[in-house]
PDB file of N, CA and C in Angstrom:
ATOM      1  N   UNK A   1     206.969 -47.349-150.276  1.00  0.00           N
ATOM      2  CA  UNK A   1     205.553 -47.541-150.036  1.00  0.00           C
ATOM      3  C   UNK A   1     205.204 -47.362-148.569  1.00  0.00           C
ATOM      4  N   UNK A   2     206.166 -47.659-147.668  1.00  0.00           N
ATOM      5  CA  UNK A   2     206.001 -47.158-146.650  1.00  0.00           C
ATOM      6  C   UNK A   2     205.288 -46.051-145.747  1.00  0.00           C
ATOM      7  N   UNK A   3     206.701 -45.001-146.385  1.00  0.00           N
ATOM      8  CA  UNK A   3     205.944 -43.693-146.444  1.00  0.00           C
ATOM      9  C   UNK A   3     204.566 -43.458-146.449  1.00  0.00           C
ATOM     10  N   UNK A   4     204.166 -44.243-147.655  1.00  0.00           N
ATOM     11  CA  UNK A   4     202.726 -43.570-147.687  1.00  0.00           C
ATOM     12  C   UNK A   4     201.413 -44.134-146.982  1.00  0.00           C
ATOM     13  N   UNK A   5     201.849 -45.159-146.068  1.00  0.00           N
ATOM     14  CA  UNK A   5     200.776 -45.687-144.838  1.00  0.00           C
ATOM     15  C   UNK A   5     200.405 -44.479-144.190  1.00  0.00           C
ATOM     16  N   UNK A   6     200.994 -43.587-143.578  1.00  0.00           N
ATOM     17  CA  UNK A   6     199.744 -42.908-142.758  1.00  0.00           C
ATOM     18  C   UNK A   6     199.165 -41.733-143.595  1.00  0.00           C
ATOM     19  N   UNK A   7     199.665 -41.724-144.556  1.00  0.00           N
ATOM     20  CA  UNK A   7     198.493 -40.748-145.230  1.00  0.00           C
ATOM     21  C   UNK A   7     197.152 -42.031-145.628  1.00  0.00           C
ATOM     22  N   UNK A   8     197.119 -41.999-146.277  1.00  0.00           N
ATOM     23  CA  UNK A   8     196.008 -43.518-146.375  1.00  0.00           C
ATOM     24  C   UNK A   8     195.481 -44.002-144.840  1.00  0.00           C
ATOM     25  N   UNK A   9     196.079 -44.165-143.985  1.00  0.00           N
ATOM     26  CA  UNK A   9     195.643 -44.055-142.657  1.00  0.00           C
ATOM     27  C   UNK A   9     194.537 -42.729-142.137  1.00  0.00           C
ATOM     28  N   UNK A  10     195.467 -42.107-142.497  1.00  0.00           N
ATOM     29  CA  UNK A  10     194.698 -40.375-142.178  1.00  0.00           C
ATOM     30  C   UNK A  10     193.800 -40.200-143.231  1.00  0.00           C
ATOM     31  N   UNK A  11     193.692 -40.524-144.707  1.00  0.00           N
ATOM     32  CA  UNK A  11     192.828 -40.689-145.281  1.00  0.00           C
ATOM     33  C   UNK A  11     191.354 -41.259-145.289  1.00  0.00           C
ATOM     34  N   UNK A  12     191.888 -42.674-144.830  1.00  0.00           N
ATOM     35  CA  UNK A  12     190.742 -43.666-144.791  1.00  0.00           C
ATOM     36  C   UNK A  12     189.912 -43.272-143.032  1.00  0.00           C
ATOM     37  N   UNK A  13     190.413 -42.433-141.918  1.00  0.00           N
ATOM     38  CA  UNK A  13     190.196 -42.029-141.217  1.00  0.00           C
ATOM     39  C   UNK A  13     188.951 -40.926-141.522  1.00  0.00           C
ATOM     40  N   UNK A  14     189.611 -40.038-142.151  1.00  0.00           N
ATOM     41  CA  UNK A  14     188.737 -39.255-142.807  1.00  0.00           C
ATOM     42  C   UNK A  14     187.217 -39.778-143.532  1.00  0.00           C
ATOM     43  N   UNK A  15     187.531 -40.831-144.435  1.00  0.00           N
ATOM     44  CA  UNK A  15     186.389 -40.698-144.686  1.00  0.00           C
ATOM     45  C   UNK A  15     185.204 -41.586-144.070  1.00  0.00           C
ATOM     46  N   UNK A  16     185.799 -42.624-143.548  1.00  0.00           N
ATOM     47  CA  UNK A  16     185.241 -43.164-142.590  1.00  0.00           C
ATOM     48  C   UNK A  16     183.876 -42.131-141.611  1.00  0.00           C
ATOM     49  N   UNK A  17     184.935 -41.195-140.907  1.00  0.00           N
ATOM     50  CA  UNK A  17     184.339 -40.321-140.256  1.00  0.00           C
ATOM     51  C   UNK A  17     183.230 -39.432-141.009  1.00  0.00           C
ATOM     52  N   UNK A  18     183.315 -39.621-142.309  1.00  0.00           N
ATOM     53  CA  UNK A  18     182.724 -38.335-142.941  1.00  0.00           C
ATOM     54  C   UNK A  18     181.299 -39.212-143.231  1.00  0.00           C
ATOM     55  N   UNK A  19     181.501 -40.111-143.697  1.00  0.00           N
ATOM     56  CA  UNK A  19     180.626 -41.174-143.592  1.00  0.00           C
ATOM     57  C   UNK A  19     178.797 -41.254-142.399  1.00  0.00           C
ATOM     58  N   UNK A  20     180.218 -41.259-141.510  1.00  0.00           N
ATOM     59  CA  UNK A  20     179.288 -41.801-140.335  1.00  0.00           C
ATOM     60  C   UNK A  20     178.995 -39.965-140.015  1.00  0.00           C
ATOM     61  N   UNK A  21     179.533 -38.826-140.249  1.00  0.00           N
ATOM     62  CA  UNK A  21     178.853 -38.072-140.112  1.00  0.00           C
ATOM     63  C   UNK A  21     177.499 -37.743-140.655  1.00  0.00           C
ATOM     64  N   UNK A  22     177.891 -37.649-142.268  1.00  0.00           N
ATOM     65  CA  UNK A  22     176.708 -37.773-142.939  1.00  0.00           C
ATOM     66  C   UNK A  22     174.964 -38.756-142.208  1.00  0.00           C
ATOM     67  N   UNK A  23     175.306 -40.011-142.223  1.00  0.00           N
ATOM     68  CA  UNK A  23     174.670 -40.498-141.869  1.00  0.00           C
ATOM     69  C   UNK A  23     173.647 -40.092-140.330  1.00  0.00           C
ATOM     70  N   UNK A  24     174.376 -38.948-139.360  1.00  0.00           N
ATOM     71  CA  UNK A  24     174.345 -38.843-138.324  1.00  0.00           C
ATOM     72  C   UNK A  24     173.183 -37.726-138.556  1.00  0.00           C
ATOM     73  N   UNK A  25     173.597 -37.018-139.375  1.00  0.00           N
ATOM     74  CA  UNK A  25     173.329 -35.993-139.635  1.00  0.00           C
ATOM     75  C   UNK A  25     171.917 -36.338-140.890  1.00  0.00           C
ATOM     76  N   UNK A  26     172.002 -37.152-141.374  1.00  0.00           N
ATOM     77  CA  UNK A  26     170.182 -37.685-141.808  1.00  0.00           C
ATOM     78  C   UNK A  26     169.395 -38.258-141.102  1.00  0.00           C
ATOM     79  N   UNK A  27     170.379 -38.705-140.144  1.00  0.00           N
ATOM     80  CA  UNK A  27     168.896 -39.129-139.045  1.00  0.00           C
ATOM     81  C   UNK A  27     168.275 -38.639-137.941  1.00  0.00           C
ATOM     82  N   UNK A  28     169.097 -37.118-138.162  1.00  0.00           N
ATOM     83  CA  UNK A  28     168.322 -36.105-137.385  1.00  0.00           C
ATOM     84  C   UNK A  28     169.390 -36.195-135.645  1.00  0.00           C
ATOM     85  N   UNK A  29     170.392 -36.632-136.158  1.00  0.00           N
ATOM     86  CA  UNK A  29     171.174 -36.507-134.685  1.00  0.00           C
ATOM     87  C   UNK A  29     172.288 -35.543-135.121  1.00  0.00           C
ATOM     88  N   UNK A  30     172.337 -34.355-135.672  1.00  0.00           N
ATOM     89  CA  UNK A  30     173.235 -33.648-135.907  1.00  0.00           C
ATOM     90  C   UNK A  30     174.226 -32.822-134.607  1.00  0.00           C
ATOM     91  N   UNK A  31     173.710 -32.925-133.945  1.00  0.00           N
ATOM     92  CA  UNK A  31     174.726 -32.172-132.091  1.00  0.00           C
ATOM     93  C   UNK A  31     175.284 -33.547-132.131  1.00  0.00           C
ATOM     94  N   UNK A  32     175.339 -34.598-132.394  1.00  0.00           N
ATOM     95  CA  UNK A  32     176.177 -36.053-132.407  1.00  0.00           C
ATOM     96  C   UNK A  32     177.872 -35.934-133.415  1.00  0.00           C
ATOM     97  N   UNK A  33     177.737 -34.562-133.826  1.00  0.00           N
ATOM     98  CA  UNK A  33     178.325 -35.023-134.767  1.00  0.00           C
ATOM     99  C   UNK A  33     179.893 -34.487-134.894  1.00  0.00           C
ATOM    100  N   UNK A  34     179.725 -33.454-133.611  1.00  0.00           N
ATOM    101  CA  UNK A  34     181.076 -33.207-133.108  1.00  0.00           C
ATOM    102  C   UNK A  34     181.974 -34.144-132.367  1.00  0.00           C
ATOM    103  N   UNK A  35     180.944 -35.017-131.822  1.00  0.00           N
ATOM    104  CA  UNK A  35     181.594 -36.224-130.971  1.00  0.00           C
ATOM    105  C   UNK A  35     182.352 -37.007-132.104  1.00  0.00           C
ATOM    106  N   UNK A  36     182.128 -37.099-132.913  1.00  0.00           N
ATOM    107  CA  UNK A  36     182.513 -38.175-134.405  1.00  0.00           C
ATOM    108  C   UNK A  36     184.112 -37.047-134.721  1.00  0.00           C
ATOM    109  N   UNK A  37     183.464 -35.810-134.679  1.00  0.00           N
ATOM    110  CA  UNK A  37     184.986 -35.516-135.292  1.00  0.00           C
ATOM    111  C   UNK A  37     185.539 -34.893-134.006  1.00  0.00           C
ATOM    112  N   UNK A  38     185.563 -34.781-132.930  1.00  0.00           N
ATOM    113  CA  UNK A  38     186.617 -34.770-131.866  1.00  0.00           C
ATOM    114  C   UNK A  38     187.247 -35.991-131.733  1.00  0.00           C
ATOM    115  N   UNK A  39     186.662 -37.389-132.082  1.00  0.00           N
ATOM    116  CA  UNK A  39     187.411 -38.291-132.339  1.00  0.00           C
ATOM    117  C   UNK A  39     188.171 -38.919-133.248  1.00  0.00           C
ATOM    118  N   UNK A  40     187.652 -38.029-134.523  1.00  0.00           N
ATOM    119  CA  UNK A  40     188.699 -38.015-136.132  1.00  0.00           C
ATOM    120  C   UNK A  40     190.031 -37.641-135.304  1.00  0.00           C
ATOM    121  N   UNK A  41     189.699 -35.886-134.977  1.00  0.00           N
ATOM    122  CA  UNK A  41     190.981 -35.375-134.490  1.00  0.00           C
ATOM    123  C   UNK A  41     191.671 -35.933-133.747  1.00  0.00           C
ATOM    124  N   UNK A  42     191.257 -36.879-132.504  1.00  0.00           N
ATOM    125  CA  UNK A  42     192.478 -37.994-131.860  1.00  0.00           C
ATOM    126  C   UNK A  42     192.867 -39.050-132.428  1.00  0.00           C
ATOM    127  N   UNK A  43     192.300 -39.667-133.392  1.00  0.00           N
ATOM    128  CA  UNK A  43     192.760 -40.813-134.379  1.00  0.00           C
ATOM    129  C   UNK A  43     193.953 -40.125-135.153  1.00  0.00           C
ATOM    130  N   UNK A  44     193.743 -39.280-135.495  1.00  0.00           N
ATOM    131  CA  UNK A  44     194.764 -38.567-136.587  1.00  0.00           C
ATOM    132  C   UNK A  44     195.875 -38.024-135.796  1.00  0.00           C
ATOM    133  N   UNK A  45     195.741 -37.405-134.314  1.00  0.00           N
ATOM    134  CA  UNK A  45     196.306 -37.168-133.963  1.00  0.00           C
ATOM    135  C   UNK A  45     197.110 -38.099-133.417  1.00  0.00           C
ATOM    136  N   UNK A  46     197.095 -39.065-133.092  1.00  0.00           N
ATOM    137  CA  UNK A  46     197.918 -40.674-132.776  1.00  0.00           C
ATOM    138  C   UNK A  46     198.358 -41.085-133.980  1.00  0.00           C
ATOM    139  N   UNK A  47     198.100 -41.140-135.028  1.00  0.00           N
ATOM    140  CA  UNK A  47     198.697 -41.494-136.381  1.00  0.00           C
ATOM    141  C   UNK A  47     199.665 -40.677-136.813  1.00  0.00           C
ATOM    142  N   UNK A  48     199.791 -39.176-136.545  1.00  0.00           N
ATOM    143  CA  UNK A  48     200.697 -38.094-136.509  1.00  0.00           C
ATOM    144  C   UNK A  48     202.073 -38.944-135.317  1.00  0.00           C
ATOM    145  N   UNK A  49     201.230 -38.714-134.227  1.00  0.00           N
ATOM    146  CA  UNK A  49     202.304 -39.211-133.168  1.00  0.00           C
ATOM    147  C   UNK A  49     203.148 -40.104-133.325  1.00  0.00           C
ATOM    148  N   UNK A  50     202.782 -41.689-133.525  1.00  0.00           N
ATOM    149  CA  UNK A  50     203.509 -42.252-133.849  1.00  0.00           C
ATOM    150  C   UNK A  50     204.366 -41.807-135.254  1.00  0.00           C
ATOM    151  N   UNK A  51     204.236 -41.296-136.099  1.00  0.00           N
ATOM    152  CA  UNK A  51     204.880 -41.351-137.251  1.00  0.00           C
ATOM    153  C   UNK A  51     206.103 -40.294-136.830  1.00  0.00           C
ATOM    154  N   UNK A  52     205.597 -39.277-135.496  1.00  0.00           N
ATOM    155  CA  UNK A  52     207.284 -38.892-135.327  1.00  0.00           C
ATOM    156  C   UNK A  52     207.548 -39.155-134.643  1.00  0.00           C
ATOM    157  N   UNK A  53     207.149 -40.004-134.049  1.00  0.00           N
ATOM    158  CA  UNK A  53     207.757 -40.671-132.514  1.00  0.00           C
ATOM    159  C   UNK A  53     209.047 -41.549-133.666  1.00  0.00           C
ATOM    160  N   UNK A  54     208.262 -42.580-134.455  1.00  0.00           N
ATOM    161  CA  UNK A  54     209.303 -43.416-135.112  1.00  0.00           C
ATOM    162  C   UNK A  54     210.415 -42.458-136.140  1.00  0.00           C
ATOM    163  N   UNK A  55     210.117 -41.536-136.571  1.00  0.00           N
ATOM    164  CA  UNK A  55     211.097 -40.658-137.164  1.00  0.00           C
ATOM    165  C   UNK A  55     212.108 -40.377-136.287  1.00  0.00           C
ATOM    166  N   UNK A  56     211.899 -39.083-135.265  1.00  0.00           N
ATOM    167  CA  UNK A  56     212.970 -38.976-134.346  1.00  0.00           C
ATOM    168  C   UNK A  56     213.282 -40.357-133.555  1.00  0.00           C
ATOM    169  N   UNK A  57     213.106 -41.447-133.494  1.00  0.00           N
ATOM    170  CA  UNK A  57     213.639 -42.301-133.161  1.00  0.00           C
ATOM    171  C   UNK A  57     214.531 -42.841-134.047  1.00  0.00           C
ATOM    172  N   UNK A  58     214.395 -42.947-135.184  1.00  0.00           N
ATOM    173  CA  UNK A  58     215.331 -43.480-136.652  1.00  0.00           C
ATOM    174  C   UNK A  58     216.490 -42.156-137.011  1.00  0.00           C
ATOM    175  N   UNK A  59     216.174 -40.764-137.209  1.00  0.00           N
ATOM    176  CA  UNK A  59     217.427 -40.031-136.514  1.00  0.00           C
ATOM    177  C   UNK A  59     217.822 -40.483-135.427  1.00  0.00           C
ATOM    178  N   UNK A  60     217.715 -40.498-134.495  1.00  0.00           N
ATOM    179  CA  UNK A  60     218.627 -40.919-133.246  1.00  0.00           C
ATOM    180  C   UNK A  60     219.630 -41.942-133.433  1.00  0.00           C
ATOM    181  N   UNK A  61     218.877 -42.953-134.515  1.00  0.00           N
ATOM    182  CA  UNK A  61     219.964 -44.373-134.555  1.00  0.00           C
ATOM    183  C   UNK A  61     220.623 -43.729-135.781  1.00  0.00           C
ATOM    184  N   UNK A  62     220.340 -42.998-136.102  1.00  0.00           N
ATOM    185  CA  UNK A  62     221.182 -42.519-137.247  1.00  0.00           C
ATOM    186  C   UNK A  62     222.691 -41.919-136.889  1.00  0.00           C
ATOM    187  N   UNK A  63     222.311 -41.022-136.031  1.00  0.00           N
ATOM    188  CA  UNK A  63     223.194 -40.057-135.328  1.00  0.00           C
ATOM    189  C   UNK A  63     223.966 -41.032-134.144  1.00  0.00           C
ATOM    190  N   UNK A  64     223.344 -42.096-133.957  1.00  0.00           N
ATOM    191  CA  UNK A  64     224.095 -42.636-132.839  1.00  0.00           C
ATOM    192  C   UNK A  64     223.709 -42.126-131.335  1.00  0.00           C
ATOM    193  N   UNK A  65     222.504 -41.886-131.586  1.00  0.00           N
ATOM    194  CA  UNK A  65     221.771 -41.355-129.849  1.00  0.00           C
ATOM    195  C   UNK A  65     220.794 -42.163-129.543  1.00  0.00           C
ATOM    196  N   UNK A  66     220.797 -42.818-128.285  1.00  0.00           N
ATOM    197  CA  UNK A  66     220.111 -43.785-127.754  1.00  0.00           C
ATOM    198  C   UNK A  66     218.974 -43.076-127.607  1.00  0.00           C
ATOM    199  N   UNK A  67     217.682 -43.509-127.904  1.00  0.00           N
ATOM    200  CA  UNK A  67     216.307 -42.763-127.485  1.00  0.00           C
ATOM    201  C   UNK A  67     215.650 -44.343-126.828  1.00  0.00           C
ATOM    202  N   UNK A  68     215.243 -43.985-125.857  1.00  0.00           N
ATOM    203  CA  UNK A  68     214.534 -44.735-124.788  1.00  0.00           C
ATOM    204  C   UNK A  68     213.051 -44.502-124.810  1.00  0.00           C
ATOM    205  N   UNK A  69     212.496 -44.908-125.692  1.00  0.00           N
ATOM    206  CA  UNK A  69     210.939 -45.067-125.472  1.00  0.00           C
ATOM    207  C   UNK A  69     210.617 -46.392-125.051  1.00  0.00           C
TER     208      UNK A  69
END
């Protein structure tokens, strides 16, 4: 079950955002609405990150290589 936290992460990211786009976008602030998803894309993109930051860190202890984060 693990595994499947950052999809559901990246999911619920998504729609969150899609959300508040919509909404952005009926109240007549539509140029607002790239700001909403240039910041999807860094949420997701930190949810990516960590998930291989902790991967290649769990190979490493696998293999027996110290990783120093």
């Amino acid at each position: 079950m693990h595994t499947l936290l950052p999809f559901a992460e990246i999911g619920a990211v998504g729609v969150i955002a899609h959300v508040i786009e919509q909404k952005l976008e009926r109240n007549g602030y539509g140029s607002r609405v790239v700001f909403v998803k240039a910041a999807t894309y860094v949420a997701c993109a930190l949810i990516a990150y960590a998930e291989w930051r902790a991967a290649i860190f769990a190979t490493g202890q696998i293999f027996g290589i110290h990783v120093s984060w």
